[in-house]
PDB file of N, CA and C in Angstrom:
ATOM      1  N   UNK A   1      80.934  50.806 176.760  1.00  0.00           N
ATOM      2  CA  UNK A   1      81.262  51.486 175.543  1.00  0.00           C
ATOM      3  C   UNK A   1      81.553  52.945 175.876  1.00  0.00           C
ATOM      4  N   UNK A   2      82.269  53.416 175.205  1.00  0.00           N
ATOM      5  CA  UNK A   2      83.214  54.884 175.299  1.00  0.00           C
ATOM      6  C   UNK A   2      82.362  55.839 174.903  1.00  0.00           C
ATOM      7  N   UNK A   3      81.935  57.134 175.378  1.00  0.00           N
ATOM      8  CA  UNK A   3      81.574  57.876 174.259  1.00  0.00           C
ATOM      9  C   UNK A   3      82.406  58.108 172.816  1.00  0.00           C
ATOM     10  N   UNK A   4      83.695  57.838 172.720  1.00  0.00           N
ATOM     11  CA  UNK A   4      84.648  58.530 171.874  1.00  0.00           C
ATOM     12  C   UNK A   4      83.919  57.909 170.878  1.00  0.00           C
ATOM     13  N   UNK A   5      83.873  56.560 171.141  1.00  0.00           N
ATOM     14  CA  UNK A   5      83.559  55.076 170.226  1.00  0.00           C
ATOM     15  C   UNK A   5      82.183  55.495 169.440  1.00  0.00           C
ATOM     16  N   UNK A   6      81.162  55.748 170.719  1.00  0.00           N
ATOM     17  CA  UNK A   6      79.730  56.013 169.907  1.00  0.00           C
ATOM     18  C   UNK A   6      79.872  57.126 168.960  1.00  0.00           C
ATOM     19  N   UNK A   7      80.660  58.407 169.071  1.00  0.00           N
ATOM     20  CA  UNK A   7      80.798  58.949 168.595  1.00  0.00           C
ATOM     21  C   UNK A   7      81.250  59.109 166.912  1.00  0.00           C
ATOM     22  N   UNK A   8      81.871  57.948 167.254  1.00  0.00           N
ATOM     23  CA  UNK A   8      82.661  57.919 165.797  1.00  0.00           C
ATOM     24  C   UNK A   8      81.598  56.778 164.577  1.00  0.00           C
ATOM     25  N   UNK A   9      80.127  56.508 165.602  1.00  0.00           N
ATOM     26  CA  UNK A   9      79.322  55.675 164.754  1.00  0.00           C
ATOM     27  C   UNK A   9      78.238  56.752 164.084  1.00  0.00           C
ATOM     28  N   UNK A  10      78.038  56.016 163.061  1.00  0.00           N
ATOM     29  CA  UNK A  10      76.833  56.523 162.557  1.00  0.00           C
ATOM     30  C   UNK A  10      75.267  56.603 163.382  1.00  0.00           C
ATOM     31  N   UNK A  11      74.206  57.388 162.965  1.00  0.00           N
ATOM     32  CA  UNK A  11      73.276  57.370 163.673  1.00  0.00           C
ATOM     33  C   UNK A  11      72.534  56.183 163.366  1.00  0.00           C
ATOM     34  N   UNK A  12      72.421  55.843 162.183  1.00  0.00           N
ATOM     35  CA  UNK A  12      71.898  53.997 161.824  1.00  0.00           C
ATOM     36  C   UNK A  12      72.232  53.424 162.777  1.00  0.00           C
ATOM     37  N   UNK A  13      73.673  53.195 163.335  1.00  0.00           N
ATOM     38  CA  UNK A  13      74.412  52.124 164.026  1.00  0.00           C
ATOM     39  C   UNK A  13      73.993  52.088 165.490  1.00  0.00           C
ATOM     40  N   UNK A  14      74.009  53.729 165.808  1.00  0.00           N
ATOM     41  CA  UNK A  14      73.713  53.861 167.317  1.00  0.00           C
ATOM     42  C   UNK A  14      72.185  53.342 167.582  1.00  0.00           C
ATOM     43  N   UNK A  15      70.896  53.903 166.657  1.00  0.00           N
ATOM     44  CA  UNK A  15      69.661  52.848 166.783  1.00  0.00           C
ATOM     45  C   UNK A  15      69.822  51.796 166.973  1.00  0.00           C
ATOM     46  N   UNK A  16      70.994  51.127 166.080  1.00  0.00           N
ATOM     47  CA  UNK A  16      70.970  49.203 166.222  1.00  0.00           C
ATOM     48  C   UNK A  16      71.098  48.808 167.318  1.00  0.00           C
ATOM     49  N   UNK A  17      72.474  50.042 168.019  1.00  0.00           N
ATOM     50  CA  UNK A  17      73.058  49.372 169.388  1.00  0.00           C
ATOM     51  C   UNK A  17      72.008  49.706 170.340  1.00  0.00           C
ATOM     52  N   UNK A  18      70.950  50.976 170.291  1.00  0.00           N
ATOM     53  CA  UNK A  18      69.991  51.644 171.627  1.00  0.00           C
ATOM     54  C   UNK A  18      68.816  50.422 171.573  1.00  0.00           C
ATOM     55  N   UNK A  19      68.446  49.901 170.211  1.00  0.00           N
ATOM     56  CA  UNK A  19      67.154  48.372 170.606  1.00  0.00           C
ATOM     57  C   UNK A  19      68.145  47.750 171.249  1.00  0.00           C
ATOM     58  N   UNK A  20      69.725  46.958 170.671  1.00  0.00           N
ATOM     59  CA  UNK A  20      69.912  45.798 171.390  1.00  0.00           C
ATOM     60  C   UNK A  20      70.215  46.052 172.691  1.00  0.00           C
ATOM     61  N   UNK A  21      70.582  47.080 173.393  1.00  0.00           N
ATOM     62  CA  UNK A  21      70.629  47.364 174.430  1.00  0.00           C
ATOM     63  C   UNK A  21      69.623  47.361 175.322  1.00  0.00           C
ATOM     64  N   UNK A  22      68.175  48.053 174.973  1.00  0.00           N
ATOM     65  CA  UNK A  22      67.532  47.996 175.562  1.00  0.00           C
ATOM     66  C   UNK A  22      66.750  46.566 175.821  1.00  0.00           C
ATOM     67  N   UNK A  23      67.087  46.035 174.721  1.00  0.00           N
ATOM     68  CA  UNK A  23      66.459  44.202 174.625  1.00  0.00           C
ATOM     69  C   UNK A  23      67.106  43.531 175.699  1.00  0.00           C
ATOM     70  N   UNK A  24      68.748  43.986 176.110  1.00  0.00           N
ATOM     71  CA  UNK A  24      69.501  43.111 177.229  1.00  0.00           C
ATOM     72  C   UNK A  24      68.788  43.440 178.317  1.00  0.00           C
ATOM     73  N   UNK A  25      68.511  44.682 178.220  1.00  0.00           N
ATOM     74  CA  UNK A  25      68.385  45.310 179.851  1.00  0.00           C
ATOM     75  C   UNK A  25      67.019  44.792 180.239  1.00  0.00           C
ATOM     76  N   UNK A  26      66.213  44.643 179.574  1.00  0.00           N
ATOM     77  CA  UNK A  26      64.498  44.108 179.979  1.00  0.00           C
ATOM     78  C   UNK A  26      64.953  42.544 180.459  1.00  0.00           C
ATOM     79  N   UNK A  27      65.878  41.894 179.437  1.00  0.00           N
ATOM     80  CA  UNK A  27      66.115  40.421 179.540  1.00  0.00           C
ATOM     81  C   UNK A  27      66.556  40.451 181.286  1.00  0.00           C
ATOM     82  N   UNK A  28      67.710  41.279 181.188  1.00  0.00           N
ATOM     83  CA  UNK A  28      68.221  41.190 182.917  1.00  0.00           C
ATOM     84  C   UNK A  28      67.632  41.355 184.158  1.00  0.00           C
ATOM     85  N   UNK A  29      66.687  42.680 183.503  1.00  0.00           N
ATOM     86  CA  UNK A  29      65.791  42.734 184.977  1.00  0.00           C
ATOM     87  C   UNK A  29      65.127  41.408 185.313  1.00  0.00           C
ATOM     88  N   UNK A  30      63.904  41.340 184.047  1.00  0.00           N
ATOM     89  CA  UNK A  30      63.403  39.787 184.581  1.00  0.00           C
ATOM     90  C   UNK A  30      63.940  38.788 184.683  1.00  0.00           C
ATOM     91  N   UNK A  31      65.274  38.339 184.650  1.00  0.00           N
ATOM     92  CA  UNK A  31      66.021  37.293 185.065  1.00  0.00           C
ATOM     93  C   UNK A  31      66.619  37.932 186.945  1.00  0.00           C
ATOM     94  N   UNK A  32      66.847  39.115 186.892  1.00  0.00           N
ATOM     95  CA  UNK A  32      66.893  39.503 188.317  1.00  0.00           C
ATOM     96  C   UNK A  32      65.626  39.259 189.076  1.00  0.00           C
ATOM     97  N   UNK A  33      64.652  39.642 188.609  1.00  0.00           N
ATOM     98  CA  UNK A  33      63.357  39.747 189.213  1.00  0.00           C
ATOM     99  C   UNK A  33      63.217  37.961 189.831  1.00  0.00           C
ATOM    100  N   UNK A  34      63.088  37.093 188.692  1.00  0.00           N
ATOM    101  CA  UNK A  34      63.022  35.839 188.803  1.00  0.00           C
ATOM    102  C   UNK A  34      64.366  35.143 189.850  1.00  0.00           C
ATOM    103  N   UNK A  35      65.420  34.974 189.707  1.00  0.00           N
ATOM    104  CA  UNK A  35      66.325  34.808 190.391  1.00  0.00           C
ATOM    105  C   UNK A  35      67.647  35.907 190.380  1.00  0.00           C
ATOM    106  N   UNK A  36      68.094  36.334 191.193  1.00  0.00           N
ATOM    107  CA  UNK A  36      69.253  37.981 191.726  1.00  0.00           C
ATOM    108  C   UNK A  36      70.155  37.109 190.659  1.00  0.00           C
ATOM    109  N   UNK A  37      70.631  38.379 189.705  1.00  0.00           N
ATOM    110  CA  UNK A  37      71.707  38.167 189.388  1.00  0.00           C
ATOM    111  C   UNK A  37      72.983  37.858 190.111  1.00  0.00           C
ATOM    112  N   UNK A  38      73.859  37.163 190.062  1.00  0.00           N
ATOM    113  CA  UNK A  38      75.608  37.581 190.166  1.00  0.00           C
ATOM    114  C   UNK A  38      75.894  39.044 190.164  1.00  0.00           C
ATOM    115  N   UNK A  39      75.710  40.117 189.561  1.00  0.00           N
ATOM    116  CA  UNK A  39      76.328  41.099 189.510  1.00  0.00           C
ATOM    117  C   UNK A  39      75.084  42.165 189.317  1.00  0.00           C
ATOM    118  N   UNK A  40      74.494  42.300 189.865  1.00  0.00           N
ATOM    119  CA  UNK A  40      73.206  43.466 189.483  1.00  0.00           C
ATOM    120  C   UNK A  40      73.670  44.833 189.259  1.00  0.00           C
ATOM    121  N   UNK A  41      75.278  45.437 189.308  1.00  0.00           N
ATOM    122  CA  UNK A  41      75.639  46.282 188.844  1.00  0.00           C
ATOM    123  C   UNK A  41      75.380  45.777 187.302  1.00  0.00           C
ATOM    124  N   UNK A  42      75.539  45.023 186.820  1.00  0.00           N
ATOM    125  CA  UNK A  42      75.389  45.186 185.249  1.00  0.00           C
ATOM    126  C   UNK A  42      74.025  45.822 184.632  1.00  0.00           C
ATOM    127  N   UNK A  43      72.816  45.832 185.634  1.00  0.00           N
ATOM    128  CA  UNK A  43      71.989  46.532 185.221  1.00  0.00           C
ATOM    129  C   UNK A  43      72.091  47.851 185.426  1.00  0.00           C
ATOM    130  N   UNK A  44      72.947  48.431 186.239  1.00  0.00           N
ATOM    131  CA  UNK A  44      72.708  49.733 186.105  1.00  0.00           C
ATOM    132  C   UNK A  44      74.277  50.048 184.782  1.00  0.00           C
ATOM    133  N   UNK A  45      75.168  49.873 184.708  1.00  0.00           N
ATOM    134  CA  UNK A  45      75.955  50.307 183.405  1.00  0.00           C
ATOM    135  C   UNK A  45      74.977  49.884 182.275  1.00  0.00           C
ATOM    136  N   UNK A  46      74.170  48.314 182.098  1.00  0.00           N
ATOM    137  CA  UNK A  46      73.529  48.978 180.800  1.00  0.00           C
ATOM    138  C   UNK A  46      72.450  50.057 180.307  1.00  0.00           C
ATOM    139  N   UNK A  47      71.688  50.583 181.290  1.00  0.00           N
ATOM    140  CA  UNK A  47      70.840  51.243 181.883  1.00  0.00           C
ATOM    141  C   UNK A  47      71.525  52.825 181.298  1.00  0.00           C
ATOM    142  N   UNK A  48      72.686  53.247 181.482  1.00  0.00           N
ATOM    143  CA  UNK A  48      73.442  54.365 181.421  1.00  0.00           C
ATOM    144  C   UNK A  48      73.777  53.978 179.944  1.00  0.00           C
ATOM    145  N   UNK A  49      74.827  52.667 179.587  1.00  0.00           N
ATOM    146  CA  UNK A  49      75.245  52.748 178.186  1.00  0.00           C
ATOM    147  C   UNK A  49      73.504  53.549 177.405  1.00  0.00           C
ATOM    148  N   UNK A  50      72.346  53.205 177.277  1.00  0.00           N
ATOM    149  CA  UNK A  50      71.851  53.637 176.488  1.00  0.00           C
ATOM    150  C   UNK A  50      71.670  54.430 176.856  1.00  0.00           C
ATOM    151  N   UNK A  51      71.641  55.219 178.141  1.00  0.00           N
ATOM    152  CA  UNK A  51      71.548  56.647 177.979  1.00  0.00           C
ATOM    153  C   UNK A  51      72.601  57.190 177.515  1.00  0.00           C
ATOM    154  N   UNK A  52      73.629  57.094 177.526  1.00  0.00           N
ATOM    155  CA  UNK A  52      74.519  57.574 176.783  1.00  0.00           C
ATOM    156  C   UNK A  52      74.517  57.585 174.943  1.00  0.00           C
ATOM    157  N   UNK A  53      73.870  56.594 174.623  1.00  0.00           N
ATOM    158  CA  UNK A  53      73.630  56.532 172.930  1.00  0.00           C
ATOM    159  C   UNK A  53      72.380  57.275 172.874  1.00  0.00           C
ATOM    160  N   UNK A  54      71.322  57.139 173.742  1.00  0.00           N
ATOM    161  CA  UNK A  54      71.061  58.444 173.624  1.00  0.00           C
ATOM    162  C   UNK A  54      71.193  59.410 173.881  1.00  0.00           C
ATOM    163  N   UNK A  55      72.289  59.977 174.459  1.00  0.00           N
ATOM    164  CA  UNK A  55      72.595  61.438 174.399  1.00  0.00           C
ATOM    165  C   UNK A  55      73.525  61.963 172.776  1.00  0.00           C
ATOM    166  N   UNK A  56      74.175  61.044 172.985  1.00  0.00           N
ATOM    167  CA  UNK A  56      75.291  61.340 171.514  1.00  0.00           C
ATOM    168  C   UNK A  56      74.681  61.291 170.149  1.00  0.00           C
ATOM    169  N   UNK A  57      73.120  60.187 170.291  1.00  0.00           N
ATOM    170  CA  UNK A  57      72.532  60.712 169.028  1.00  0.00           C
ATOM    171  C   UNK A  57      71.491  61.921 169.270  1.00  0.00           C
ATOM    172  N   UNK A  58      70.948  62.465 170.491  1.00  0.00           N
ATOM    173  CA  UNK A  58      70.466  63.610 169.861  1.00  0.00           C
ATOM    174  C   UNK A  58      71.390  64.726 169.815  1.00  0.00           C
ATOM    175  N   UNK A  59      72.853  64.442 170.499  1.00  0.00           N
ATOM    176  CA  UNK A  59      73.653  65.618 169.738  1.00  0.00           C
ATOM    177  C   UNK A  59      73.818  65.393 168.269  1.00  0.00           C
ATOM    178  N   UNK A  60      74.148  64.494 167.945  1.00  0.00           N
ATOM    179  CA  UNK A  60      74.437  64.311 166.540  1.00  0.00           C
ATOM    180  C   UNK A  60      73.114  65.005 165.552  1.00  0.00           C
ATOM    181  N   UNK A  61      72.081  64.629 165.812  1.00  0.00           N
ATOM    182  CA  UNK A  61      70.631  65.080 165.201  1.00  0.00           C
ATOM    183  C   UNK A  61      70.328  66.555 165.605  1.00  0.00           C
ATOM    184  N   UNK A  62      70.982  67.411 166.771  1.00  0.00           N
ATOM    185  CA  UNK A  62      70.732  69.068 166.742  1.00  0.00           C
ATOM    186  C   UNK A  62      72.076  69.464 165.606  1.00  0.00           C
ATOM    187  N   UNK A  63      73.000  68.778 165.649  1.00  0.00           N
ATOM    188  CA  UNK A  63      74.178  69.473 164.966  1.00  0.00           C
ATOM    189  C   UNK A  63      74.013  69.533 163.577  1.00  0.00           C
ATOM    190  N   UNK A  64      72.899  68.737 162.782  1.00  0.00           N
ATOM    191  CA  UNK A  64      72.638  68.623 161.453  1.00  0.00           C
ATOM    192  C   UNK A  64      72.212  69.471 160.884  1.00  0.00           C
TER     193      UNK A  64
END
């Protein structure tokens, strides 16, 4: 996901997306942990996507 994109969401929306995100990323590790993913880069982009929703919502929340 883009910043442009998060940007243009509401802060409601970005919470929805920072749980389900963080819900994938716990799911992946322990499926890595248990047997290596195919692609264990996917844990580190989702790892960043929520840092990235959280960065854009606490800009959004100083700019208020």
């Amino acid at each position: 996901m883009k910043a442009n994109e998060v940007r243009e969401m509401s802060s409601k929306d970005i919470l929805e997306r920072i749980a389900t995100e963080k819900g994938e990323l716990v799911k992946m590790k322990i499926n890595h942990t248990v047997s290596p993913l195919d692609n264990p880069m996917l844990i580190k982009k989702s790892r960043r996507n929520v840092a990235r929703l959280l960065t854009i919502l606490a800009q959004k929340e100083q700019n208020k």
